[in-house]
Protein backbone atom coordinates (compact mmCIF):
# COMPACT_ATOMS: atom_id res chain seq x y z
CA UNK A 1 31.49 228.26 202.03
CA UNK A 2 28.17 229.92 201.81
CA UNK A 3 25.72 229.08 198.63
CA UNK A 4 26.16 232.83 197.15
CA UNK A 5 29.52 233.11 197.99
CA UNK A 6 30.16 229.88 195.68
CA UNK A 7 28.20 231.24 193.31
CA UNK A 8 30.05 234.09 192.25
CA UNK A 9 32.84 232.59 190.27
CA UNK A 10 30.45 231.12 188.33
CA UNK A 11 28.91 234.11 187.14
CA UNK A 12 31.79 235.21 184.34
CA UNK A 13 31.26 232.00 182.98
CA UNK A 14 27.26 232.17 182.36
CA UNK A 15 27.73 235.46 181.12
CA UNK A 16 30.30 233.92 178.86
CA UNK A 17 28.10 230.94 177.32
CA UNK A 18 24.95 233.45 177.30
CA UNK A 19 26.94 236.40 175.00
CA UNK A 20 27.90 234.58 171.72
CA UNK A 21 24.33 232.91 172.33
CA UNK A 22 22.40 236.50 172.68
CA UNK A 23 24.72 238.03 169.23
CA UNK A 24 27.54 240.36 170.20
CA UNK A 25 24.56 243.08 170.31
CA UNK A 26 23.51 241.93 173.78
CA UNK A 27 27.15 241.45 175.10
CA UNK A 28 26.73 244.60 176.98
CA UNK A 29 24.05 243.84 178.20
CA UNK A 30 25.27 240.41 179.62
CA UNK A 31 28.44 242.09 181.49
CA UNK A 32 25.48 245.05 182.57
CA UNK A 33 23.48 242.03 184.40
CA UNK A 34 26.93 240.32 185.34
CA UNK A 35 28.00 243.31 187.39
CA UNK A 36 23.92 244.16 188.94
CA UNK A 37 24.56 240.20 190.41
CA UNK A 38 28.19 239.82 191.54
CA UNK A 39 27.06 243.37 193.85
CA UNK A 40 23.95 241.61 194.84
CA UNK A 41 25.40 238.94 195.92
CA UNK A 42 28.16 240.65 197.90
CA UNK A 43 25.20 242.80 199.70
CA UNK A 44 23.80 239.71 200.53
CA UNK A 45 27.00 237.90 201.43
CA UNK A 46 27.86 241.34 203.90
CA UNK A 47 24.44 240.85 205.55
CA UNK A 48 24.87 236.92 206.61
CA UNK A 49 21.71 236.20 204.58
CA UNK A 50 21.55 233.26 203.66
CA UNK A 51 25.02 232.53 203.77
CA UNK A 52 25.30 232.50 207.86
CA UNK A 53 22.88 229.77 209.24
CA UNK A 54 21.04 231.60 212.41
CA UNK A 55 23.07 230.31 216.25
CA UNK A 56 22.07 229.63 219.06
CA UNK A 57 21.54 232.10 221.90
CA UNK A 58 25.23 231.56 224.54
CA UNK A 59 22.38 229.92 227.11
CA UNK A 60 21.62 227.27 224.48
CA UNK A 61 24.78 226.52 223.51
CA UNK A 62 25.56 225.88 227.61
CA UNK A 63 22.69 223.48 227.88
CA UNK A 64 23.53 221.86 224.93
CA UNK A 65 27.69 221.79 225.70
CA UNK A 66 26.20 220.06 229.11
CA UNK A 67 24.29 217.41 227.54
CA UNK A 68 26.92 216.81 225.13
CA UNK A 69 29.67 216.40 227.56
CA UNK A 70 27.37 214.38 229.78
CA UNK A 71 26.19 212.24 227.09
CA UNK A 72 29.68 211.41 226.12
CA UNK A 73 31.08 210.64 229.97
CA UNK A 74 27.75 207.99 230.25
CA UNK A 75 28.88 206.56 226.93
CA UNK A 76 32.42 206.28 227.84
CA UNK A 77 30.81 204.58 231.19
CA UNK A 78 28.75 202.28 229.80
CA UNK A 79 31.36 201.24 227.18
CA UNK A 80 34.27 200.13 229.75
CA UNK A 81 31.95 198.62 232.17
CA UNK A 82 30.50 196.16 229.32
CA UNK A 83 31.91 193.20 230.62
CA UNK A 84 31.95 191.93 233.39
CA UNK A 85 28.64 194.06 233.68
CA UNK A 86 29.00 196.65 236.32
CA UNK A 87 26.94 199.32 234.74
CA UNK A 88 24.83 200.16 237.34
CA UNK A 89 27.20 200.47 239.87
CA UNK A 90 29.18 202.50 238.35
CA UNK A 91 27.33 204.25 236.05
CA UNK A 92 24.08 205.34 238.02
CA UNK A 93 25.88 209.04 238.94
CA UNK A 94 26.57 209.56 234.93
CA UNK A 95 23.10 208.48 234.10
CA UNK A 96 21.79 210.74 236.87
CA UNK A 97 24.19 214.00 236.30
CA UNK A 98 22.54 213.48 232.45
CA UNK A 99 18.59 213.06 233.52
CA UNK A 100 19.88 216.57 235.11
CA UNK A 101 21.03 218.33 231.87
CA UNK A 102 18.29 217.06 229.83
CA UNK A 103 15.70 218.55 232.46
CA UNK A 104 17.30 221.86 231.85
CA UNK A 105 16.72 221.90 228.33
CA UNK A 106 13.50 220.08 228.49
CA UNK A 107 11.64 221.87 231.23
CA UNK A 108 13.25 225.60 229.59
CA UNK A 109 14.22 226.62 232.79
CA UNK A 110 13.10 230.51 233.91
CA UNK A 111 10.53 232.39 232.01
CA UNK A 112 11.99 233.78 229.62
CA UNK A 113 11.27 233.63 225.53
CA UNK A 114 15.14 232.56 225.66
CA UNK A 115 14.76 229.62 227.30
CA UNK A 116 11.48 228.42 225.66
CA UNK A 117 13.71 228.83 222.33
CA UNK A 118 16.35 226.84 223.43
CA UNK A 119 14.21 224.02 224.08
CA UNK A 120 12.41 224.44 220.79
CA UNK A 121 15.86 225.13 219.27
CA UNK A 122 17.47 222.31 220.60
CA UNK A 123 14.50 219.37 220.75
CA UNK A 124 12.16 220.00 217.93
CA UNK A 125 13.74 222.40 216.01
CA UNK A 126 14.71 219.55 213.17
CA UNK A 127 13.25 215.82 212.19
CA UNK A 128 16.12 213.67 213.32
CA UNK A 129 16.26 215.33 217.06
CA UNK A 130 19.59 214.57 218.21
CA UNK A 131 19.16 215.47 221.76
CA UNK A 132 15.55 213.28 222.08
CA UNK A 133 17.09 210.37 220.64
CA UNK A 134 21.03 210.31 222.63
CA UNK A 135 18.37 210.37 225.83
CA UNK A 136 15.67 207.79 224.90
CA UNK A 137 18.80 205.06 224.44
CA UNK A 138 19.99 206.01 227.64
CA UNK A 139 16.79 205.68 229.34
CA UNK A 140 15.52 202.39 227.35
CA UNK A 141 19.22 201.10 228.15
CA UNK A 142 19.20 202.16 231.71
CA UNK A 143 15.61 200.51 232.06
CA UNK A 144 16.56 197.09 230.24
CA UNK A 145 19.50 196.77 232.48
CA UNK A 146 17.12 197.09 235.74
CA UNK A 147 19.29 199.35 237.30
CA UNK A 148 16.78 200.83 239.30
CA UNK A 149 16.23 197.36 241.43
CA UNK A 150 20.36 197.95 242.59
CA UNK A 151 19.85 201.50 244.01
CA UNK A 152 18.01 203.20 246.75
CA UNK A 153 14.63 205.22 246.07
CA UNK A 154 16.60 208.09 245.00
CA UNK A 155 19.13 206.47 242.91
CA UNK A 156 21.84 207.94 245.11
CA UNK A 157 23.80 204.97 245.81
CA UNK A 158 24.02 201.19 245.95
CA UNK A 159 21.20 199.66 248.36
CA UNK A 160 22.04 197.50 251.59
CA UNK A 161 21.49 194.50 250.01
CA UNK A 162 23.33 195.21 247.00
CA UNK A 163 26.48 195.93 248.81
CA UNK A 164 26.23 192.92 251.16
CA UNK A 165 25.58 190.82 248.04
CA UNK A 166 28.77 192.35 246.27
CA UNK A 167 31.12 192.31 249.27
CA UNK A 168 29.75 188.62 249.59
CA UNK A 169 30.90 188.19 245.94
CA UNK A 170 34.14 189.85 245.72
CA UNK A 171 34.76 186.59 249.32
CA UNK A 172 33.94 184.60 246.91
CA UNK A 173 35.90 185.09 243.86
CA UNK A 174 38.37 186.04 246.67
CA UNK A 175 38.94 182.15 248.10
CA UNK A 176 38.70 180.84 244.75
CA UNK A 177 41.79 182.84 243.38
CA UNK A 178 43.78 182.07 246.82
CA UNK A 179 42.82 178.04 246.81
CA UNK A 180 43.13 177.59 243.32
CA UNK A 181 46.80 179.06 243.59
CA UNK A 182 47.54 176.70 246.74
CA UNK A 183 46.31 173.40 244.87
CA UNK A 184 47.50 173.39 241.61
CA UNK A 185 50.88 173.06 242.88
CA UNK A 186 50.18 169.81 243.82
CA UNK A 187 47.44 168.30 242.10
CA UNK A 188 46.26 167.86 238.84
CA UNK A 189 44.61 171.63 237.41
CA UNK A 190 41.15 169.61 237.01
CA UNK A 191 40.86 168.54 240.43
CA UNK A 192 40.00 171.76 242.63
CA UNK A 193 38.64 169.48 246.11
CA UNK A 194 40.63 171.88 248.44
CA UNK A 195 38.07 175.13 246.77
CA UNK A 196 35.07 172.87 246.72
CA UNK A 197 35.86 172.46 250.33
CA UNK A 198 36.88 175.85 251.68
CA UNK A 199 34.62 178.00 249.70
CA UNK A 200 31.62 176.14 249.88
CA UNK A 201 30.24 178.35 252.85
CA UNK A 202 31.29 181.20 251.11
CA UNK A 203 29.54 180.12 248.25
CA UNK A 204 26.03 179.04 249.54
CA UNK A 205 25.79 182.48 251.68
CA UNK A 206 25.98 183.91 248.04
CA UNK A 207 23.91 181.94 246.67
CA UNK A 208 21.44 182.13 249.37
CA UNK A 209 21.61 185.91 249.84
CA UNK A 210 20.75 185.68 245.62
CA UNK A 211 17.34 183.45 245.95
CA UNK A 212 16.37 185.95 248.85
CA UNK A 213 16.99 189.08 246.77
CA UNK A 214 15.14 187.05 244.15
CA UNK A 215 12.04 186.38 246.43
CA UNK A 216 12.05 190.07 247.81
CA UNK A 217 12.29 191.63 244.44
CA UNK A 218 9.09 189.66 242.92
CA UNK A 219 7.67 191.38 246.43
CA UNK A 220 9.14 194.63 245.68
CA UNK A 221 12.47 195.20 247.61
CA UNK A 222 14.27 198.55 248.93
CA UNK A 223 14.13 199.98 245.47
CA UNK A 224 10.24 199.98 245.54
CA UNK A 225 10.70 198.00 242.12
CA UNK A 226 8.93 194.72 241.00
CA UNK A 227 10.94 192.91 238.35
CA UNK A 228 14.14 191.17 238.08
CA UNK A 229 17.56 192.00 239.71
CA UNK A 230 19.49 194.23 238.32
CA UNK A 231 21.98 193.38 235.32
CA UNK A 232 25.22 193.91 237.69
CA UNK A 233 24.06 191.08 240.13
CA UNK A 234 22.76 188.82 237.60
CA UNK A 235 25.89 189.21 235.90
CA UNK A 236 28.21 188.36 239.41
CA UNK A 237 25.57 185.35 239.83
CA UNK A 238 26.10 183.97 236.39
CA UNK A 239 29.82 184.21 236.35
CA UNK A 240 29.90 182.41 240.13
CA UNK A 241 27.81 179.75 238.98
CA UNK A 242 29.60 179.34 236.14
CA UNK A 243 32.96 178.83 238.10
CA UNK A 244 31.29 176.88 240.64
CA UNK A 245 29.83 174.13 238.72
CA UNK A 246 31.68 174.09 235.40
CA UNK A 247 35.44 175.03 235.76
CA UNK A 248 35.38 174.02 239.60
CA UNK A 249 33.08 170.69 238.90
CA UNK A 250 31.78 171.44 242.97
CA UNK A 251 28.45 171.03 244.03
CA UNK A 252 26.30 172.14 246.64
CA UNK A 253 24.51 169.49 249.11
CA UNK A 254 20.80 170.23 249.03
CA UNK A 255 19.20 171.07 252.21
CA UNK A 256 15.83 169.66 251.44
CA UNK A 257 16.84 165.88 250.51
CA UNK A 258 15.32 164.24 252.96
CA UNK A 259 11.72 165.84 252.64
CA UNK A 260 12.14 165.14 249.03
CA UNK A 261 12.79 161.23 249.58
CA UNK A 262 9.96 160.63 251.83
CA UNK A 263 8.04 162.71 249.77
CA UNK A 264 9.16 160.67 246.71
CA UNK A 265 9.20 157.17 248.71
CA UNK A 266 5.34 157.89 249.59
CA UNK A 267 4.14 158.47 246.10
CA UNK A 268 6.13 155.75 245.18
CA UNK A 269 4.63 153.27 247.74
CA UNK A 270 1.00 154.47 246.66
CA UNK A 271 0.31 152.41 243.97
CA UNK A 272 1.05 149.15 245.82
CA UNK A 273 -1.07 150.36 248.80
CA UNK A 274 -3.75 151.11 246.59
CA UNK A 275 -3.56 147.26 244.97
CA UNK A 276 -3.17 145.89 248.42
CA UNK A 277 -5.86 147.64 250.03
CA UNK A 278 -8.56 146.49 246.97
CA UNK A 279 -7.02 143.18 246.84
CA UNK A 280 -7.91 142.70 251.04
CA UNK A 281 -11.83 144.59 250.56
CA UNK A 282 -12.23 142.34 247.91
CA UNK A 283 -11.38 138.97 248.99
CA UNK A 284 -14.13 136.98 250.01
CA UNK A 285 -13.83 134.25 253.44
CA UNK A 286 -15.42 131.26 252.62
CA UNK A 287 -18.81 130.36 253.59
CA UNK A 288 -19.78 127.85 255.95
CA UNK A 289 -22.61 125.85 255.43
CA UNK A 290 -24.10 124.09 258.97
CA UNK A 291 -26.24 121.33 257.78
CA UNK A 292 -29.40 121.44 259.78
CA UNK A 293 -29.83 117.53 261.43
CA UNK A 294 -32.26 115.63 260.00
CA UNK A 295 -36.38 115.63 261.53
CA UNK A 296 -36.52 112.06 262.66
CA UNK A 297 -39.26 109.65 261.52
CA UNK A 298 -42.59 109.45 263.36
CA UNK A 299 -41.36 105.80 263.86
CA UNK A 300 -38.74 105.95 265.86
CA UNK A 301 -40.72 109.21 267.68
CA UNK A 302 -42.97 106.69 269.05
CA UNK A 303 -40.06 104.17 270.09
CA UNK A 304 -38.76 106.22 272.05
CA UNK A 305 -42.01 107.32 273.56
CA UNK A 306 -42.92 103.71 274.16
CA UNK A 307 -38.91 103.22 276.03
CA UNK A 308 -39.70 105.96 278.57
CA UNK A 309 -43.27 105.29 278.94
């Protein structure tokens, strides 16, 4: 109920506690002043002023019924996509429709004074601004979630290497469900060989397919973005890991093994070449000392001078 409209029951009873107060000389008086107020405020309450708060203009209360009603379907979005993650996916046509809405309010579309007021009406018109704050979350949430790195330039749809990457994943998750249903009949539920063995191509396509989307994003990929992959395929990595090495216990053979033993064997063998190699410089052979023959004596010189002469 308005303020002067509450006010006038209260007005008997002031003039009440102000008559005995005043003497029963100014009683009249009282009831005069009493009946000047209760018609002032029923002119006022007739005119709306204060008691009816001002509106907004039927075009502002469309742009603002929009971003209402959008704000609400990308909440309602975001909420049942949670987990597993597939906001983006999902999602992006919500979070675009909305960017939308909030333009036309922002950007106070035509010329008119009308449509500058609505977006002074509706943005800045108060200190907690509604409106500015619903579309920062969205934007700061949309951002955090890298969204952007899973769609095409014009955030129209999934990119080509998000969809191969999904339809890679959904294989995936696909022979696990159908192998672990075939084995457990017959073997114990913690040994899963038969999936470790018929989805491991599956499963290293997908994981290769992930360390190449990796390597082009850092490059900047279809999405013209530079950061890391976007929460939905993070999410589908995580949770195929997960299976793959915890609940399955399966592992992967490493391609690069054998460059990484001879690589390891050489720095290994270093050390001892190293040793050896000093130990060989820095041996010394033995000398050997020819002992020059003795200069006979003049004596026998001149023996055997005398024998052949």
């Amino acid at each position: 109920m308005a303020p002067l409209r509450c006010l006038l029951p209260l007005l008997p009873a002031l003039a009440f506690a102000l008559g005995p107060a005043a003497g029963e000389a100014r009683r009249p008086l009282a009831l005069e002043a009493l009946g000047e107020a209760e018609e002032l405020a029923e002119e006022l309450w007739d005119a709306g002023l204060p008691g009816h708060l001002p509106e907004l203009e039927p075009e502002c209360r469309r742009l603002l019924a929009a971003f209402a009603e959008g704000s609400a379907a990308l909440t309602g979005c975001m909420g049942h996509r949670a987990r597993p993650v597939r906001l983006c996916q999902a999602c992006h046509y919500h979070y675009r429709r909305l960017l939308a809405q909030y333009g036309n309010i922002a950007r106070a579309v035509g010329n008119s004074s009308e449509s500058h007021n609505c977006a002074k009406s509706i943005l800045t018109s108060d200190r907690l601004q509604i409106v500015v704050t619903l579309s920062q979350f969205f934007n700061e949430t949309w951002e955090a979630a890298n969204c952007a790195n899973c769609l095409k330039n014009n955030s129209e749809g999934l990119s080509n290497s998000t969809v191969e990457f999904l339809d890679l994943f959904n294989k995936s998750l696909t022979c696990f469900e159908q192998n672990v249903q075939g084995q457990t009949i017959y073997l114990s539920p913690n040994n899963y060989t038969e999936v470790c063995k018929n989805c491991n191509e599956t499963y290293r396509m997908l994981n290769d397919l992930y360390n190449n989307l990796q390597r082009l994003n850092r490059q900047g990929g279809e999405s013209g973005y530079s950061a890391h992959l976007c929460i939905d395929v993070e999410d589908a990595m995580n949770i195929t890991r997960k299976l793959w090495s915890r609940t399955f216990n399966c592992s992967v053979p490493c391609s690069d093994t054998v460059p990484v033993i001879a690589v390891s064997s050489f720095i290994l063998f270093l050390p001892i070449v190293f040793y050896l190699s000093s130990f060989l410089h820095s041996k010394q052979k033995k000398r050997i000392l020819i002992l020059p023959k003795r200069i006979q004596s003049n004596a026998s010189l001149v023996n055997i001078q005398e024998k052949y002469s």
